[in-house]
Protein backbone atom coordinates (compact mmCIF):
# COMPACT_ATOMS: atom_id res chain seq x y z
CA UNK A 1 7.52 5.28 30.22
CA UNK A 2 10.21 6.46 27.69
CA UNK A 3 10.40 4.04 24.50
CA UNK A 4 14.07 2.71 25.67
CA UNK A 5 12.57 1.58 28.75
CA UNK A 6 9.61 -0.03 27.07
CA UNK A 7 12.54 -1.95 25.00
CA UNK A 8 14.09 -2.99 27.92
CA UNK A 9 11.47 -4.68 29.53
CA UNK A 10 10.96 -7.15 26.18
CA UNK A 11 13.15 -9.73 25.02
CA UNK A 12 15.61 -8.50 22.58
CA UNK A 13 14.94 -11.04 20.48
CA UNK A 14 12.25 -14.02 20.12
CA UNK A 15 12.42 -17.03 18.21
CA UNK A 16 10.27 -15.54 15.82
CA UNK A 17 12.60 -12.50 15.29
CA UNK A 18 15.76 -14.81 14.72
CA UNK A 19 13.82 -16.44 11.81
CA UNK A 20 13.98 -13.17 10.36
CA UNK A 21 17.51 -11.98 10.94
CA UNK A 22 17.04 -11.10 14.67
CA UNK A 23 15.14 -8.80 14.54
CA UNK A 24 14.49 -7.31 17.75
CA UNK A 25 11.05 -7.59 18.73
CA UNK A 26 8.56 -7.90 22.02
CA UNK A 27 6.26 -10.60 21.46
CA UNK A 28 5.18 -10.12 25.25
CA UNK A 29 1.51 -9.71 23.68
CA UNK A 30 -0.82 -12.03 21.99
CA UNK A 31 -1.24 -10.83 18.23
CA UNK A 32 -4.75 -11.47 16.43
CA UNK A 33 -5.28 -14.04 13.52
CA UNK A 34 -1.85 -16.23 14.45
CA UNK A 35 0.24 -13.57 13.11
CA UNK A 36 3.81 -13.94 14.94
CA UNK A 37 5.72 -10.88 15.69
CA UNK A 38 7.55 -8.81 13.94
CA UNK A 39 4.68 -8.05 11.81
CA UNK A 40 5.33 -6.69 8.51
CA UNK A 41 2.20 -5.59 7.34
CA UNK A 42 1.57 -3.48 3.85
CA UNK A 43 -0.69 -0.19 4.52
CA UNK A 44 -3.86 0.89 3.50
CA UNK A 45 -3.40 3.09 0.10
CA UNK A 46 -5.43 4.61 -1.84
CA UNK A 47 -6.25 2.63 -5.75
CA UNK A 48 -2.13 1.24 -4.71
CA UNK A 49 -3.38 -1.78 -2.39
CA UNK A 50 -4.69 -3.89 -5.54
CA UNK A 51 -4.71 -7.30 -5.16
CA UNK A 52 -2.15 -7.85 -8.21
CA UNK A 53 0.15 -6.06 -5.44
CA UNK A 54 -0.38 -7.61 -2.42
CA UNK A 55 0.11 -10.79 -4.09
CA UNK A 56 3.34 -9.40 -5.32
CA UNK A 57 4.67 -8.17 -1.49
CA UNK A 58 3.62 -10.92 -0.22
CA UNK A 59 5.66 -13.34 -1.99
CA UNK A 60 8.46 -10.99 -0.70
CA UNK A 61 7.90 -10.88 3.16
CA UNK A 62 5.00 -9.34 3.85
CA UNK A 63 2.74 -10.87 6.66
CA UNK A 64 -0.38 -8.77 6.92
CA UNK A 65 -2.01 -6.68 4.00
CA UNK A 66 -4.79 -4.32 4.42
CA UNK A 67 -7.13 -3.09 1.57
CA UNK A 68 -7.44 0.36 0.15
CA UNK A 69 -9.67 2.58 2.36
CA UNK A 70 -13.48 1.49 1.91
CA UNK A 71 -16.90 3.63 2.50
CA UNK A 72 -18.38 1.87 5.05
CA UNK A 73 -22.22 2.94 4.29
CA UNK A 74 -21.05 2.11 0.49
CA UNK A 75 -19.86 -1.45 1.04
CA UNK A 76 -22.55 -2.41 3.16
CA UNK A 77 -25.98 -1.05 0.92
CA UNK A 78 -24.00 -1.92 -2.40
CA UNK A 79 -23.27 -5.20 -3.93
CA UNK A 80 -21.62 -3.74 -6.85
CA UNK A 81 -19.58 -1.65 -4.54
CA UNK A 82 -18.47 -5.26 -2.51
CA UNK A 83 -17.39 -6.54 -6.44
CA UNK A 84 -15.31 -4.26 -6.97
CA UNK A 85 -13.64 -4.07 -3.89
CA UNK A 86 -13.20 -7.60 -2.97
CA UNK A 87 -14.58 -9.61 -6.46
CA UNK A 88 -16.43 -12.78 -5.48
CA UNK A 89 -14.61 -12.99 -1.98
CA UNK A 90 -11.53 -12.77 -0.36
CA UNK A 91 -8.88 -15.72 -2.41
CA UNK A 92 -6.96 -18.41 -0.83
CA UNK A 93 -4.04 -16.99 -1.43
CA UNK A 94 -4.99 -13.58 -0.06
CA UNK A 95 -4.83 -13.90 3.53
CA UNK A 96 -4.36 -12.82 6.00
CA UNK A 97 -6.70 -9.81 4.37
CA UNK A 98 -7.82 -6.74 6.51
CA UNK A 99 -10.40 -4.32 5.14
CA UNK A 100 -10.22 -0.51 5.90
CA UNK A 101 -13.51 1.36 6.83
CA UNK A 102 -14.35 4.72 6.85
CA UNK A 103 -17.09 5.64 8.90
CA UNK A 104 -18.33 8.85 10.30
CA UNK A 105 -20.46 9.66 12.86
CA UNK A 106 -23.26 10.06 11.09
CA UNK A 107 -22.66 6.55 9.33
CA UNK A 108 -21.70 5.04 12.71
CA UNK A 109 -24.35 2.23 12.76
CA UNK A 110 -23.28 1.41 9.20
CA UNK A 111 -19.82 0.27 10.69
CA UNK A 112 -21.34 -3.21 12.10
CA UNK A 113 -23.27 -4.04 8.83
CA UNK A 114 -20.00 -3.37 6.89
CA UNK A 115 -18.18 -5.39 9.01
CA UNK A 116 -20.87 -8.42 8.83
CA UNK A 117 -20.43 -7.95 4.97
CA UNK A 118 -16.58 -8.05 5.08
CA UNK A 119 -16.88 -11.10 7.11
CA UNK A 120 -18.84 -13.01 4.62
CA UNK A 121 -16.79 -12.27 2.12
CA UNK A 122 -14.07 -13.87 4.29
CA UNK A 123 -11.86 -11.02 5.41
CA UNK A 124 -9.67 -11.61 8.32
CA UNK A 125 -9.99 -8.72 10.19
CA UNK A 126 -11.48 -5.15 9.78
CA UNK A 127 -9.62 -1.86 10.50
CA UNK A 128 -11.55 1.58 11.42
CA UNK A 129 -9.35 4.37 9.60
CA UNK A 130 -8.62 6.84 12.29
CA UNK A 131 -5.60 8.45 10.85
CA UNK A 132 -6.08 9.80 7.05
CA UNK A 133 -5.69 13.65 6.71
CA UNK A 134 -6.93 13.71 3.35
CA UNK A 135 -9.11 16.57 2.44
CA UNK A 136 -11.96 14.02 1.69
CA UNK A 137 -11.75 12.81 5.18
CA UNK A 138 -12.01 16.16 6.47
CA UNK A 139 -15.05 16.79 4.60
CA UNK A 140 -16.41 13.22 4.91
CA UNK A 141 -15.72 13.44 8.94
CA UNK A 142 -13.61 10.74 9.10
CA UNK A 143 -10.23 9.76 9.35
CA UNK A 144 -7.72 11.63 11.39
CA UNK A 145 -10.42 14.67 11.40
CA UNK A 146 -12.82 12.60 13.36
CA UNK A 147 -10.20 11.27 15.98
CA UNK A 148 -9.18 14.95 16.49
CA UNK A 149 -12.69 15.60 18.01
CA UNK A 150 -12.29 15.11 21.97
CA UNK A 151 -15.34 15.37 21.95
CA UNK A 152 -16.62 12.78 19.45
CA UNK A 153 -13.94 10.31 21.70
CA UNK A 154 -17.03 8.59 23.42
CA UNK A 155 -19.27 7.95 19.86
CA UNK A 156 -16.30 6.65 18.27
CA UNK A 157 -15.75 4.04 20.77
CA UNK A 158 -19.47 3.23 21.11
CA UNK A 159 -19.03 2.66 17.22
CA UNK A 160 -15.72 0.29 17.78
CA UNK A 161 -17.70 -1.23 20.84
CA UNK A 162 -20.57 -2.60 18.71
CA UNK A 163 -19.25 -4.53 16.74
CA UNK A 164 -16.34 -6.34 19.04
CA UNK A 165 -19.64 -7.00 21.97
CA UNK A 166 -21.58 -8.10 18.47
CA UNK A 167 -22.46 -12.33 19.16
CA UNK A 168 -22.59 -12.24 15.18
CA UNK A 169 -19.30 -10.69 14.42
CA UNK A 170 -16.76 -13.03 14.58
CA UNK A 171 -13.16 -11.99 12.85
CA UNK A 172 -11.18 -9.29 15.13
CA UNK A 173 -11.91 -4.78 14.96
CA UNK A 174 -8.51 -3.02 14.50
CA UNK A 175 -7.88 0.65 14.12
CA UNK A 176 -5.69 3.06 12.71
CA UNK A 177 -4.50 6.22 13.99
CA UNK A 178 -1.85 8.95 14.16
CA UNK A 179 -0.38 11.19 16.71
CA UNK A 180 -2.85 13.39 18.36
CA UNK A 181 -1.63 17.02 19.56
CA UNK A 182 -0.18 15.81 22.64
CA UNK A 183 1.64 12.59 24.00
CA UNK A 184 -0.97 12.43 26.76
CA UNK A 185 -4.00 12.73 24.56
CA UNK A 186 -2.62 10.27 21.85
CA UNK A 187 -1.86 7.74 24.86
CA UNK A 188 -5.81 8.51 26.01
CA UNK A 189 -7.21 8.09 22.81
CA UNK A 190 -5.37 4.46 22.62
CA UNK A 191 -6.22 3.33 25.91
CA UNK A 192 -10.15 4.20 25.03
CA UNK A 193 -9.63 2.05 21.92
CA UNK A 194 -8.09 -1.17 23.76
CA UNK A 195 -10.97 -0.52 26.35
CA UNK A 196 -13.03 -0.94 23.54
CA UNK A 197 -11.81 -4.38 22.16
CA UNK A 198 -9.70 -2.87 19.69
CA UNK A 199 -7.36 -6.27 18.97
CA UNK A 200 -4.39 -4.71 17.33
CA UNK A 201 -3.87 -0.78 16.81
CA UNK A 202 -1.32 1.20 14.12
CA UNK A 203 0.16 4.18 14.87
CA UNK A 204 1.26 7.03 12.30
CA UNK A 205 4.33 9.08 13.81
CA UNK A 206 2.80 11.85 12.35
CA UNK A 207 0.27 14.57 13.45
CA UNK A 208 -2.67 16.31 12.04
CA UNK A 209 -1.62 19.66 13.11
CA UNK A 210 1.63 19.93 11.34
CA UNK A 211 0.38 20.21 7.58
CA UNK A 212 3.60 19.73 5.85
CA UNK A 213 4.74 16.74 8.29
CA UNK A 214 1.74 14.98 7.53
CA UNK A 215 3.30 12.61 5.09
CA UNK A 216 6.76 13.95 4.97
CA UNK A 217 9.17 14.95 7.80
CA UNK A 218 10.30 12.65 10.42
CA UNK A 219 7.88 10.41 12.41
CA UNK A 220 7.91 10.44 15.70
CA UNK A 221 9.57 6.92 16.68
CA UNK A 222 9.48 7.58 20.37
CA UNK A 223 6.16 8.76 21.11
CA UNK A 224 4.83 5.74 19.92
CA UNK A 225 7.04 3.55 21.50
CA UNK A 226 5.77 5.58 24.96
CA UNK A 227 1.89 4.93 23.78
CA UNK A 228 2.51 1.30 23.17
CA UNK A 229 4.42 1.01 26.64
CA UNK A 230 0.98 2.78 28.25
CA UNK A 231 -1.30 0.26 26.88
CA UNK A 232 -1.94 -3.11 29.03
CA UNK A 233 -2.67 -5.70 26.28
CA UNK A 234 -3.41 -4.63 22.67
CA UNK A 235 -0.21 -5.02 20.27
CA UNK A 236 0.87 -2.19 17.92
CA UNK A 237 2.04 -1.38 14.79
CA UNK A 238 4.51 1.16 14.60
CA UNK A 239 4.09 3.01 10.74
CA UNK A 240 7.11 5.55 9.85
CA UNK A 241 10.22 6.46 8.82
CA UNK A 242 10.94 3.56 7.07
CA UNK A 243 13.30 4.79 3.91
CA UNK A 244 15.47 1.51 3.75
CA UNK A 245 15.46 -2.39 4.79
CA UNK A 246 17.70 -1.59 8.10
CA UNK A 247 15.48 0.78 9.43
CA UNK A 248 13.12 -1.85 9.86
CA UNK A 249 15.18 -3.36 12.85
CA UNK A 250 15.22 0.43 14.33
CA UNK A 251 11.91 1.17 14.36
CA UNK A 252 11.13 -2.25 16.04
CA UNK A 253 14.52 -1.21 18.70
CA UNK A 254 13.05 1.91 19.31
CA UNK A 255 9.39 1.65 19.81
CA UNK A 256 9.14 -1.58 20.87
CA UNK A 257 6.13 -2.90 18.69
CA UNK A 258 5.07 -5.52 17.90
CA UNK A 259 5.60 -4.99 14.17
CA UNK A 260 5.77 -1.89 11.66
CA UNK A 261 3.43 -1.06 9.09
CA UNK A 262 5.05 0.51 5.23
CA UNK A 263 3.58 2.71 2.78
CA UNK A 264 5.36 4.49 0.16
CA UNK A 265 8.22 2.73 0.61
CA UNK A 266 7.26 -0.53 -0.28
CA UNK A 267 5.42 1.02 -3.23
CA UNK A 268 9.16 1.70 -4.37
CA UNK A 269 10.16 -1.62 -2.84
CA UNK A 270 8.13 -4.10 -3.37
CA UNK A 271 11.13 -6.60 -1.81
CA UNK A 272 11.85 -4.48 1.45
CA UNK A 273 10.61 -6.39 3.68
CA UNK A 274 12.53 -9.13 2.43
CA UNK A 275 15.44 -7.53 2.17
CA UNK A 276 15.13 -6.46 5.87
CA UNK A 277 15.74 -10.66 6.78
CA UNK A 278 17.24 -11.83 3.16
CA UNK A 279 18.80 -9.63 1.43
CA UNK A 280 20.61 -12.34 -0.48
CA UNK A 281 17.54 -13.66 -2.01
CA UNK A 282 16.27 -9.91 -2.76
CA UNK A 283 15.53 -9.76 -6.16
CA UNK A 284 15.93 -7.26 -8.84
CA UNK A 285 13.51 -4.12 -9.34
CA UNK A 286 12.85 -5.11 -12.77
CA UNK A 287 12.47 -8.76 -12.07
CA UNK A 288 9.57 -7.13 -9.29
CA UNK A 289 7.88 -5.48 -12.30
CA UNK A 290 7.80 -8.06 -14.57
CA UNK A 291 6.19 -10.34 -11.54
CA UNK A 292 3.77 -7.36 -10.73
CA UNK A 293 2.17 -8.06 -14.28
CA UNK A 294 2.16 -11.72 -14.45
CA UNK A 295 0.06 -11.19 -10.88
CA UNK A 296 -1.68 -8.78 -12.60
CA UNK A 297 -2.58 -10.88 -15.66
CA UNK A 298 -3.22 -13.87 -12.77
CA UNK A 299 -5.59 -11.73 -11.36
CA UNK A 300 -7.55 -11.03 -14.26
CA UNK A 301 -8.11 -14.55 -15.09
CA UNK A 302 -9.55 -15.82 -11.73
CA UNK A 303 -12.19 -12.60 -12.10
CA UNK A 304 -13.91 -13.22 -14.92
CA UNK A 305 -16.96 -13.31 -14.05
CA UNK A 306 -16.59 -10.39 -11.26
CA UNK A 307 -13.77 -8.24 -11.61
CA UNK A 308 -12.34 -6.26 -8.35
CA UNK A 309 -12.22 -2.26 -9.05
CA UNK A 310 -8.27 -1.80 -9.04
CA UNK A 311 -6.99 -4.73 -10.63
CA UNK A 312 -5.84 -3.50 -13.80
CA UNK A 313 -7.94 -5.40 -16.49
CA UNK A 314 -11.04 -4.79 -15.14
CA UNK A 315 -11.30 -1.22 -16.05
CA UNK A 316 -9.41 -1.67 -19.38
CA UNK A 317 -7.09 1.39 -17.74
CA UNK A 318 -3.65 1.22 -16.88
CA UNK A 319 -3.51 3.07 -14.56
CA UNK A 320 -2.71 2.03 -11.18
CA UNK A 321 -0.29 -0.45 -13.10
CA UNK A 322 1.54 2.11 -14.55
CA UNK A 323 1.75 3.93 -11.30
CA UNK A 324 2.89 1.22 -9.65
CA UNK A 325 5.72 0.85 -12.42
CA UNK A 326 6.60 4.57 -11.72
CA UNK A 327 7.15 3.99 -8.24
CA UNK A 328 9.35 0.97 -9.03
CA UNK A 329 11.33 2.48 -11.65
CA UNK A 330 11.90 5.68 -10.35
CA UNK A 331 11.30 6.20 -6.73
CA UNK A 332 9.17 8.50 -7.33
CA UNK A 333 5.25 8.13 -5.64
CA UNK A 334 3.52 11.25 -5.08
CA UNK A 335 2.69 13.50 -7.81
CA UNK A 336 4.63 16.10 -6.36
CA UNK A 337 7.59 13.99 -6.98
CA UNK A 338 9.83 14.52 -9.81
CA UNK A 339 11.39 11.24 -11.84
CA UNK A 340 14.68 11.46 -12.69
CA UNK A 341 15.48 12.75 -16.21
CA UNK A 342 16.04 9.63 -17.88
CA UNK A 343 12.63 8.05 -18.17
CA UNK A 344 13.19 6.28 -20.93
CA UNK A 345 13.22 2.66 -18.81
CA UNK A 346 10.12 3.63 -17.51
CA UNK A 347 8.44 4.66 -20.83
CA UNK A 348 9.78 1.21 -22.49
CA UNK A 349 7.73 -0.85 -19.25
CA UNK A 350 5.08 1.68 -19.88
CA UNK A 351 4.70 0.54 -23.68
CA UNK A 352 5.63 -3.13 -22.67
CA UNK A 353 2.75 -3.18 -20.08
CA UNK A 354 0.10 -2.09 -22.67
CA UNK A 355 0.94 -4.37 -24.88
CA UNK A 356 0.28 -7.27 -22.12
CA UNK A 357 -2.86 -5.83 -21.14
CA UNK A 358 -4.32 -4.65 -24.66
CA UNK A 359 -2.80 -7.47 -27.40
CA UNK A 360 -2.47 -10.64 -24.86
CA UNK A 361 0.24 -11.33 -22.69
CA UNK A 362 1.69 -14.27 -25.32
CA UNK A 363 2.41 -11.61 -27.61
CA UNK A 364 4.59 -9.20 -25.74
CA UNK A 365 6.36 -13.06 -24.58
CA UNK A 366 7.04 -13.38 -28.27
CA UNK A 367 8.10 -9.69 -28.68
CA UNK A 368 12.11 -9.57 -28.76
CA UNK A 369 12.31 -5.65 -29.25
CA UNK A 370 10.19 -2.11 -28.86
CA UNK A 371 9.50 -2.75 -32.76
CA UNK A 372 7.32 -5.38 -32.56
CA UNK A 373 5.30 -3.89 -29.44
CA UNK A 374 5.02 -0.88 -31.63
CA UNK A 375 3.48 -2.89 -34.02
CA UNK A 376 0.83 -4.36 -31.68
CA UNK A 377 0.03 -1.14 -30.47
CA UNK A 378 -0.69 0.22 -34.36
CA UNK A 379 -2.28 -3.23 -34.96
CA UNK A 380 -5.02 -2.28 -32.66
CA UNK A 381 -5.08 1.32 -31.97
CA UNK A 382 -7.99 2.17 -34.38
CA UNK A 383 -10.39 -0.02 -32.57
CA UNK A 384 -9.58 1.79 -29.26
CA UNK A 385 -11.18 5.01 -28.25
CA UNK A 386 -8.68 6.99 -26.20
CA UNK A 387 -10.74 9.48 -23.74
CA UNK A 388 -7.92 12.47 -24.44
CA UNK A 389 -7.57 14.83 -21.97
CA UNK A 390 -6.03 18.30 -21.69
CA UNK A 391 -3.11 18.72 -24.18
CA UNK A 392 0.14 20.55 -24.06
CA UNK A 393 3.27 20.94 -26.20
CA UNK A 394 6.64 19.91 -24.74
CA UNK A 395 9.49 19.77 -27.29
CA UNK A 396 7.04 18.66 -29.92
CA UNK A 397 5.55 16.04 -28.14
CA UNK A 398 1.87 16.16 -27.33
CA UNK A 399 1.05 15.06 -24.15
CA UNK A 400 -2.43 14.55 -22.62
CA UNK A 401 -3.27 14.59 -18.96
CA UNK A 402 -6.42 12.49 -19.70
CA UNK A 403 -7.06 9.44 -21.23
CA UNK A 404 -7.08 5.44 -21.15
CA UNK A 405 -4.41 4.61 -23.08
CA UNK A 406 -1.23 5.48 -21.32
CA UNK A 407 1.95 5.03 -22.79
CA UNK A 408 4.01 7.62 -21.03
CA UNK A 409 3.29 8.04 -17.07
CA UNK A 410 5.31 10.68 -16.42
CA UNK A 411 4.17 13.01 -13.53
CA UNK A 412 1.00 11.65 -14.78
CA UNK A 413 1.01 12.68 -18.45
CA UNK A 414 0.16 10.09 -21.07
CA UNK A 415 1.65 9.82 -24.42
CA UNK A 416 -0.85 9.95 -27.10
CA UNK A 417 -1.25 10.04 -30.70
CA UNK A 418 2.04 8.74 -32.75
CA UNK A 419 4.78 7.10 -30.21
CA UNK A 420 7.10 9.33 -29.05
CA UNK A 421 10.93 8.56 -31.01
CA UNK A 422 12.49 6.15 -28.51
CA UNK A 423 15.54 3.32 -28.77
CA UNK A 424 15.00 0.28 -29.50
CA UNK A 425 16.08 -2.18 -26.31
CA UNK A 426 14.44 -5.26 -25.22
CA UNK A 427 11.19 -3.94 -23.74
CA UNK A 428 12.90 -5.59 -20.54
CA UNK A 429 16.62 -3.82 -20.49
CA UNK A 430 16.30 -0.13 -19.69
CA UNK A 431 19.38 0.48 -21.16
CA UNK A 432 20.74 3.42 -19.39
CA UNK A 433 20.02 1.92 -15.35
CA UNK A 434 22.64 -0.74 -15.35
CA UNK A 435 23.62 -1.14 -11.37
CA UNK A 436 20.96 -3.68 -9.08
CA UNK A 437 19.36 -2.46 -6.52
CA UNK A 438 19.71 -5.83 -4.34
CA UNK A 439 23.49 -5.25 -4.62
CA UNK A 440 23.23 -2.26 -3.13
CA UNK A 441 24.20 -2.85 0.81
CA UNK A 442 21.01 -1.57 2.41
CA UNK A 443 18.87 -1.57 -0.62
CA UNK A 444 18.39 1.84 0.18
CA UNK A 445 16.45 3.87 -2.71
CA UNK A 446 14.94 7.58 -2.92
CA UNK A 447 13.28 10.22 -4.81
CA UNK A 448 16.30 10.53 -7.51
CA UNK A 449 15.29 6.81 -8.60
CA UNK A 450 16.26 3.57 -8.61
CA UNK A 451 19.65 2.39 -10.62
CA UNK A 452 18.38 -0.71 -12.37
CA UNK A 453 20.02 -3.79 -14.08
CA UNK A 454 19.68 -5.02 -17.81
C-alpha cells in the first residue's frame, strides 16, 4: 500500500493532534506507556542524550526520550556501568525514559538480564538498536550490521521474543531500525519484529548500503509510510528529514505514523518540537543555552552521591556541554561540519560555561562582563591540571585537540594556555548574532548557523 493511501485510511486529524496545532496524525493504533499520538520523541545519540538535555527538550515538547546507546552485556554484569548511565535510578521528572541496548548475537541472552536491570532502575521501556551504522557496530555485530544478516533474522527475534514472553519483565521491548536493501525485505523484517511483541518500532529513512546517505541525503518518507501501512498492530515512529518545525506535520502527512523521532536537529533546536505546535511561545536559542546549564547544574546537585556518566559535572569535562552549545550556537553537529566564521558568541558561552562549572554557578550570576569570568578562570587555573593534547599554531593562537579544560570548541579544538584576545560583551550577548531565531517564520536553521539575539 503506497504511503498516501495509508494516510487516507486514518483520520486527518485526532483530538490529540488539534492540541498540537492539527497535526495530522493516525492514532488508529494503541501506543505503549499512555503516550498519545503524534509522538515526538528525542533519539538515541551518542554522549548527546544526557539527562541535563532531555530535561531541557522536554520542557519544550518533547514526549518520549530515549537514552544514549547502552552495552547490553555491560549494563547488566556492571553496577558502575548502571551509575553512570542512569545514576541511582531513573528521576521523577525523567519519564517517560527508554533505554537503548546493543546486543549481538553472541550477547543475545544478555539482552533479558539488561532489560530486568533497566526495569529496576525504573525505565519505561527498552529499545533493541537495530539501525546504527557506526563502525563500532559493525565490528561489535550489532546495530544496522546485525539486522542486515537475513540470516541472523530468526536469532534476533528469538532474542526480542525472550524477553516480551518473560513473566518477570514487565515495562514494554521496542526496536529501532532503518531501511533494509529492499522495500519488501524492510517490510519482512518489521512484520518478524511485531510477531515478536515488539510494542512500538522506529524507522530510519535511510539505508546501510548507501554509505554517504547514511546520515545525510534525503530519507526515504514513503517507504516507511508503505512498511507502517503493512504492519497489523504495532505503531511507528517515522525518524528523517526533519530540517525545520513544519516538516514535522509532513512527515506525519506522508507516512502516516504514529509520531516522528529527531536527531540532529533538535540538537540545534532544542525548541523544535515546540515550535512545530507553538511557535509563539518558542523561545530564544540563547535563552535554550542558558536553561541547558541551569539543568545541567540541577543535575549535578541531585547526583551527589552517584553521578550519571554524561552529565557534565561528573567528569569535571565540558565536554558534551560545550558540544551541545556548538550545536545551538552554530548549527553545526558533526565534526565534519564547519561553524560559521564568527565564533566569537560561541567562544564567550564557551568561557561563560566554565566558569559555571569550575568557580560555582553564583559567580558567573554575579559576573556582568568577560572581565570578571577571566578573572575566575586565572583565579583558579593553577590548581587545575589541563590533560593538553596535540598542539598547532593558527594565527598565533595555540590550540590543543586534547584536554579538560575547554574554552574554545571549535571543530573540536580547545583554547589553552593564555585566553585568546576577545571583546568584552556580557558573557550572555554575542554581540555580532542580533536577529531571533523564534521570529524567524519556520524557525528553520542550518549548517551556516543560527542568527541569535542580544
Amino acid at each position: 500500500m503506497a504511503a498516501a493511501e495509508a494516510t487516507a485510511s486514518c483520520p486527518a486529524t485526532t483530538e490529540d493532534g488539534a492540541e498540537l496545532g492539527g497535526l495530522e496524525v493516525c492514532a488508529a493504533r494503541v501506543l505503549p506507556l499512555g503516550l498519545k499520538a503524534p509522538v515526538l520523541a528525542m533519539a538515541p545519540m551518542v554522549t548527546q542524550s544526557d539527562r541535563a538535555f532531555r530535561r531541557l527538550v522536554r520542557a519544550h515538547g518533547c514526549t518520549l526520550c530515549y537514552t544514549e546507546m547502552l552495552v547490553a552485556k555491560e549494563f547488566a554484569e556492571s553496577g558502575a556501568y548502571r551509575q553512570n548511565a542512569l545514576g541511582d535510578g531513573v528521576r521523577e521528572d525523567d519519564h517517560p525514559l527508554v533505554v537503548q541496548f546493543a546486543a549481538g548475537l553472541d550477547h543475545k541472552d544478555w539482552l533479558l538480564a539488561a532489560a530486568l536491570a533497566a526495569q529496576e532502575m525504573g525505565v519505561d521501556a527498552i529499545d533493541v538498536n537495530l539501525g546504527c551504522p557506526q563502525r563500532r557496530a559493525r565490528e561489535g555485530g550489532y546495530g544496522a550490521w546485525l539486522a542486515a544478516d537475513v540470516e541472523a533474522w530468526p536469532a534476533i527475534a528469538a532474542m526480542i521474543r525472550a524477553c516480551t514472553s518473560s513473566p518477570e519483565l514487565k515495562i514494554p521491548v521496542f526496536c529501532k531500525i532503518r531501511l533494509q536493501s529492499t522495500l519488501e525485505a524492510t517490510v519482512t523484517l518489521a512484520r518478524m519484529l511485531e510477531d515478536a511483541g515488539c510494542a512500538l518500532l522506529a524507522i530510519h529513512g535511510r539505508r546501510l548500503e548507501s554509505e554517504s546517505n547514511r546520515r545525510g541525503g534525503a530519507a526515504d518518507l514513503d517507504a516507511i509510510g508503505a512498511v507502517r501501512s503493512a504492519l497489523r498492530r504495532m505503531p511507528v515512529l517515522s525518524n528523517g528529514n526533519v530540517r525545520r518545525a513544519s516538516d514535522i506535520s509532513e512527515n506525519l502527512r506522508v507516512t502516516a505514523c504514529e509520531g516522528v523521532m529527531c536527531a540532529e536537529q533538535l540538537l540545534r533546536d532544542p525548541a523544535l518540537f515546540q515550535r512545530s505546535f507553538q511557535p509563539q511561545a518558542s523561545p530564544t536559542i540563547l535563552e535554550l543555552t542558558d536553561e541547558y546549564l541551569a539543568h545541567c547544574m540541577e543535575v549535578d546537585t541531585e547526583n551527589q552521591s552517584s553521578r550519571e556518566q554524561f552529565t557534565v559535572w561528573a567528569a569535571r569535562d565540558v565536554d558534551v556541554a560545550i558540544h551541545h552549545l556548538r550545536s545551538m550556537l552554530t548549527g553545526c553537529v558533526g565534526k565534519k561540519e564547519t561553524p560559521p566564521p564568527d565564533t566569537e558568541a560561541l567562544l564567550s558561552a564557551s568561557l561563560a560555561l566554565n566558569a559555571r562549572f569550575f568557580f560555582g554557578w553564583w559567580r558567573l550570576k554575579q559576573a556582568e562582563n568577560l572581565a570578571e569570568v577571566r578573572a575566575c578562570y586565572e583565579e583558579r587555573r593553577s590548581s587545575l591540571q589541563p590533560v593538553v593534547g596535540k598542539e598547532s599554531k593558527s594565527k598565533n593562537k595555540t590550540h590543543s585537540t586534547g584536554g579538560r579544560l575547554r574554552l574554545g570548541a571549535v571543530r573540536g579544538d580547545a583554547f589553552q594556555g593564555e585566553l585568546v584576545s576577545i571583546s568584552e560583551p556580557d558573557a550572555w550577548s554575542c554581540c555580532n548574532r542580533r536577529n531571533s531565531l523564534a521570529s524567524s517564520a519556520d524557525g528553520s536553521c542550518g549548517k551556516q548557523g543560527l542568527a541569535l539575539p542580544v
